[in-house]
N, C-alpha and C. Protein backbone atom coordinates (compact mmCIF):
# COMPACT_ATOMS: atom_id res chain seq x y z
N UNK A 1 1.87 9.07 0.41
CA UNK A 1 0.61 8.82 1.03
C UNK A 1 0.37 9.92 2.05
N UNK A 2 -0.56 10.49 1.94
CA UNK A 2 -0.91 11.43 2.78
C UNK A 2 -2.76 11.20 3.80
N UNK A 3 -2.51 11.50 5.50
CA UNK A 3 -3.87 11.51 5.75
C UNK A 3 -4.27 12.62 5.49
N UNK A 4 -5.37 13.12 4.72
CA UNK A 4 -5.80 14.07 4.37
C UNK A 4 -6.62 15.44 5.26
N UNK A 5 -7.65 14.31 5.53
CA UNK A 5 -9.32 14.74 6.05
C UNK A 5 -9.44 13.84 7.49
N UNK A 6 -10.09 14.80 7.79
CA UNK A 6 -10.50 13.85 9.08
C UNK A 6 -11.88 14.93 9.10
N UNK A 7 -13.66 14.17 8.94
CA UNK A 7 -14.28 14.22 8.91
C UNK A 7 -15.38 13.28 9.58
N UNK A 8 -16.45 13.67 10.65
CA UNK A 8 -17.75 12.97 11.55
C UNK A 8 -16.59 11.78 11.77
N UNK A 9 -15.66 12.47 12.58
CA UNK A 9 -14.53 10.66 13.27
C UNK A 9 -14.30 9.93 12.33
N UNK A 10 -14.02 10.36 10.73
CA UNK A 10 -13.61 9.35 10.10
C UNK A 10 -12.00 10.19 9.32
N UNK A 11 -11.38 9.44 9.30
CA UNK A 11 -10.16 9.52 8.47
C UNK A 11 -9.76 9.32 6.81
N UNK A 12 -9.52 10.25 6.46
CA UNK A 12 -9.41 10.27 4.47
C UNK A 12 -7.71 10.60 4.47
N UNK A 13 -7.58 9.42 3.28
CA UNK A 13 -6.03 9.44 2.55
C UNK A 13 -6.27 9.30 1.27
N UNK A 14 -5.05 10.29 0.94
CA UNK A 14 -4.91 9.88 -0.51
C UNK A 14 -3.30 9.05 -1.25
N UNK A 15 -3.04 8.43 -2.15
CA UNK A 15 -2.01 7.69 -2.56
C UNK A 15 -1.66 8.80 -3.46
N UNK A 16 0.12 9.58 -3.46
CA UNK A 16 0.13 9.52 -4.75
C UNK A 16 0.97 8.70 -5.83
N UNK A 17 0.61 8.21 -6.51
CA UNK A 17 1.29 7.56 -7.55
C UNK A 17 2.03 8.44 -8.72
N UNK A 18 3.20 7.79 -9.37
CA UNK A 18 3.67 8.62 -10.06
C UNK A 18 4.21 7.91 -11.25
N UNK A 19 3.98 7.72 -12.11
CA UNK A 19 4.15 6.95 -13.61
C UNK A 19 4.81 8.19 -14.51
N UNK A 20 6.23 7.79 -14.74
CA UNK A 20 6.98 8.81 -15.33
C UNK A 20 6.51 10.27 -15.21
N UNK A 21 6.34 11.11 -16.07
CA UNK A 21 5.98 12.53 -15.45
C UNK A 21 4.82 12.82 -14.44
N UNK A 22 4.03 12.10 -14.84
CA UNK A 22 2.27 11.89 -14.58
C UNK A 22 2.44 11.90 -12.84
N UNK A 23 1.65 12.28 -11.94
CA UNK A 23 1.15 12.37 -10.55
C UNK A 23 -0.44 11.72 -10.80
N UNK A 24 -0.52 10.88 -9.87
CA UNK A 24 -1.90 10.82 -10.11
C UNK A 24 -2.00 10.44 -8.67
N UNK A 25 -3.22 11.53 -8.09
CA UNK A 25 -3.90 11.43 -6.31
C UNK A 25 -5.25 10.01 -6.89
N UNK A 26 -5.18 9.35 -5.62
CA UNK A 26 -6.10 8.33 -5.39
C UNK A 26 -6.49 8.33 -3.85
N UNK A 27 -7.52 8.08 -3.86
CA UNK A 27 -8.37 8.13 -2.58
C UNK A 27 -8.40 7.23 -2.24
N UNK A 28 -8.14 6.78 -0.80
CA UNK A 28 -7.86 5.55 -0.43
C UNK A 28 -8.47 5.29 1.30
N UNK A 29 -8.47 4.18 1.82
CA UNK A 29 -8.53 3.88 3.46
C UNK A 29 -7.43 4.40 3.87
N UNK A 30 -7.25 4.85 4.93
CA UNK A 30 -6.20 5.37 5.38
C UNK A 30 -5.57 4.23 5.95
N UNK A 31 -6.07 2.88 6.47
CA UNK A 31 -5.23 1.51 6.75
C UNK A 31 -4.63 1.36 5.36
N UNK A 32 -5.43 1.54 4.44
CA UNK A 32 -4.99 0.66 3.07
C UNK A 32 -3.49 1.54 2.27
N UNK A 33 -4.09 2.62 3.02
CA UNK A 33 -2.83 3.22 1.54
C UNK A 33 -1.81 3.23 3.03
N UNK A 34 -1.80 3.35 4.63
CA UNK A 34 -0.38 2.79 5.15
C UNK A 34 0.18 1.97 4.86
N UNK A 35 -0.57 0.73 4.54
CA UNK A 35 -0.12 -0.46 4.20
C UNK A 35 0.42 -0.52 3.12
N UNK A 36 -0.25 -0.08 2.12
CA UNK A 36 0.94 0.42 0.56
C UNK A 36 2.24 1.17 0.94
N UNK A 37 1.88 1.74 1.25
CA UNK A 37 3.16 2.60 1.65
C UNK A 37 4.61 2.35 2.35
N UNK A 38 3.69 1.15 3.01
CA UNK A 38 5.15 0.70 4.26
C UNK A 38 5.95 -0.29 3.28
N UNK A 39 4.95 -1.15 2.59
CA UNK A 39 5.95 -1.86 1.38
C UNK A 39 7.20 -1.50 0.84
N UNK A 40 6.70 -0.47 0.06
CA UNK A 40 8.19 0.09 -0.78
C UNK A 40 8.88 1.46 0.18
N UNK A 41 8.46 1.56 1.02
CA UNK A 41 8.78 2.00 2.28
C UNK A 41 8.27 3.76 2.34
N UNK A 42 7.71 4.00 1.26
CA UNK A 42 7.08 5.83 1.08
C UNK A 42 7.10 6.06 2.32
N UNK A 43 7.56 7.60 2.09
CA UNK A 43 6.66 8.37 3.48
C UNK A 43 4.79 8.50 3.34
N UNK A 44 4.71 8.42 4.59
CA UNK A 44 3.53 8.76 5.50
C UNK A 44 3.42 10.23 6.04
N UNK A 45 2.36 11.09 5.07
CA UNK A 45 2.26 11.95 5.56
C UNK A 45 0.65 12.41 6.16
N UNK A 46 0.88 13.71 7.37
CA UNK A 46 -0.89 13.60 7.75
C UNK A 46 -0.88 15.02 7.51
N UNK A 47 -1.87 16.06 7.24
CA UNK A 47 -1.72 16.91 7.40
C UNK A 47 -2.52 17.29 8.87
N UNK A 48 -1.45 18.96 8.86
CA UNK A 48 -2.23 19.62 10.63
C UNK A 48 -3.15 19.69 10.81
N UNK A 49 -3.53 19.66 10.41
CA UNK A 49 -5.45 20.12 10.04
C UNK A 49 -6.18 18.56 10.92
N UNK A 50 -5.34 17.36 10.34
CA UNK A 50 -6.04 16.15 10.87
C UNK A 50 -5.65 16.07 12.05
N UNK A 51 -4.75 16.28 12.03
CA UNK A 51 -3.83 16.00 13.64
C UNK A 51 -4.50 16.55 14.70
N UNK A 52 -4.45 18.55 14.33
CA UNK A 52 -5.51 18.97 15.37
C UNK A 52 -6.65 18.01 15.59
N UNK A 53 -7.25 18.05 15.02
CA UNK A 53 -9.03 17.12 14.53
C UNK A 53 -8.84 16.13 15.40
N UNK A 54 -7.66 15.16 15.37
CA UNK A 54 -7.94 13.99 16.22
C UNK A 54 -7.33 14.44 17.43
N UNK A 55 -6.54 15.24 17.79
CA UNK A 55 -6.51 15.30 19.13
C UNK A 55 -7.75 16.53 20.25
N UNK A 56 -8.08 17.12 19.15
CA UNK A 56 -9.70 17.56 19.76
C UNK A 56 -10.30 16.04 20.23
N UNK A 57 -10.59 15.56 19.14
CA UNK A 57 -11.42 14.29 19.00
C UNK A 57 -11.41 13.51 20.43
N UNK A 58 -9.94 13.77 20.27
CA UNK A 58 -9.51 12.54 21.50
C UNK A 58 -9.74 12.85 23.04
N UNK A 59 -9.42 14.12 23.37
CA UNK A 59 -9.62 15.17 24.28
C UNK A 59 -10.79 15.16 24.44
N UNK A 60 -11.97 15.33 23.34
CA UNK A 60 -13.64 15.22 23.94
C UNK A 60 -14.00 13.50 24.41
N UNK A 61 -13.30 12.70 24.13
CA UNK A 61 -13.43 11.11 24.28
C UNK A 61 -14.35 10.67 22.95
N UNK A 62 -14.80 11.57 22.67
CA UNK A 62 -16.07 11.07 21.49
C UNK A 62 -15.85 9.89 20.48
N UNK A 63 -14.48 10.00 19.87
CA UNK A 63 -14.09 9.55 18.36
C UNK A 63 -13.88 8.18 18.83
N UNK A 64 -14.50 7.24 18.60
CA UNK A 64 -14.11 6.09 18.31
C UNK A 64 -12.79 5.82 17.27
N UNK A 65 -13.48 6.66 16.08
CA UNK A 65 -12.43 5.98 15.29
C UNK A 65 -10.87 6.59 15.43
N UNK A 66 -10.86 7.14 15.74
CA UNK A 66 -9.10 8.06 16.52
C UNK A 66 -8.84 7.10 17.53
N UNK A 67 -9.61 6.03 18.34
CA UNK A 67 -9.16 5.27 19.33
C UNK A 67 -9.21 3.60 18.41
N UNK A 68 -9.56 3.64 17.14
CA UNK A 68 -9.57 2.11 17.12
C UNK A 68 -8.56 2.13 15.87
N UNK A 69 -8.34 3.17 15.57
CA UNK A 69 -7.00 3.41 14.27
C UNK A 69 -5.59 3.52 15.98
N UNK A 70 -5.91 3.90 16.30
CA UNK A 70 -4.30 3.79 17.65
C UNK A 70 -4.39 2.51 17.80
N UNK A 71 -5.85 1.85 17.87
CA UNK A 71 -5.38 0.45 18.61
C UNK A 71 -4.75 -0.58 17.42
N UNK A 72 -4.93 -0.26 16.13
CA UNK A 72 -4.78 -0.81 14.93
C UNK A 72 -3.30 -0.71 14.92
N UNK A 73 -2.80 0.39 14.73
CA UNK A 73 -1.27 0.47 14.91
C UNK A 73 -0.26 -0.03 15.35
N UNK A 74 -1.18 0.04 17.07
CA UNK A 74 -0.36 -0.64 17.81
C UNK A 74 -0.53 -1.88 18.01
N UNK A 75 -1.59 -2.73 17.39
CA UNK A 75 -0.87 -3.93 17.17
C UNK A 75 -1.06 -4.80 15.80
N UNK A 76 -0.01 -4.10 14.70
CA UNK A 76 0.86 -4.10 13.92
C UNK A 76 2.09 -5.29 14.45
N UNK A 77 2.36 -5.83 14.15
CA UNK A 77 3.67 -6.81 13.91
C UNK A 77 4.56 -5.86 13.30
N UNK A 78 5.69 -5.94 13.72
CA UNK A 78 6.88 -5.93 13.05
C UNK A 78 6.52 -6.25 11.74
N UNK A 79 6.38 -7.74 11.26
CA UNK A 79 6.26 -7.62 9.94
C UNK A 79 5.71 -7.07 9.28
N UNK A 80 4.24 -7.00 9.62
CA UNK A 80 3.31 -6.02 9.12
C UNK A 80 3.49 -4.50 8.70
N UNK A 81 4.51 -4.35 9.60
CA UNK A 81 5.19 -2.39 9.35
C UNK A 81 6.23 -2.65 8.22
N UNK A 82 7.14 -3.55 8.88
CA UNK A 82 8.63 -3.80 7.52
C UNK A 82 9.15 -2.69 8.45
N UNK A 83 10.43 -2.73 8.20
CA UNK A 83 11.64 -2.17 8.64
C UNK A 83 12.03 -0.90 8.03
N UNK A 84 11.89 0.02 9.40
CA UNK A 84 12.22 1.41 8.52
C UNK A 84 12.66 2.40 9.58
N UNK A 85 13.06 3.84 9.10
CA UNK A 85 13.97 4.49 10.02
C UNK A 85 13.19 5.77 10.09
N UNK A 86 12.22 6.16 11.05
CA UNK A 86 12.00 7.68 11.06
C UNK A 86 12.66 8.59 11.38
């Protein structure tokens, strides 16, 4: 799972799935495909590109959505994440 894009304060992920040889990218919420992900425990990846983006974002105060995806995170349950080791 990768965050992709970060575009007008919004956040883009894609899933990749992999069915024997086959890769296949899917476009996804970026809540939705963390949440896939934490299941079978995949990495979570963002690229730099977004990272810069939201910490501009965050730095101008503008982005809502860079402040309501942190607040989402952080309150996550334990269960809700599942158990894992970064």
């Amino acid at each position: 799972m990768v965050v992709c894009d970060l575009r007008d304060n919004t956040f883009y992920a894609t899933i990749h799935l992999r069915t024997g040889d086959r890769q296949l990218p899917v476009d996804a919420r970026p809540s939705d495909a963390i949440a896939l992900a934490l299941r079978p425990q995949s990495p979570i990846f963002v690229e730099d590109a977004v990272i810069e983006g939201a910490q501009t974002a965050e730095n101008d105060k503008e982005s809502t959505d860079v402040g309501r995806l942190r607040k989402w995170l952080e309150g996550l349950t334990e269960e809700e994440l599942g158990k894992y080791k970064m």
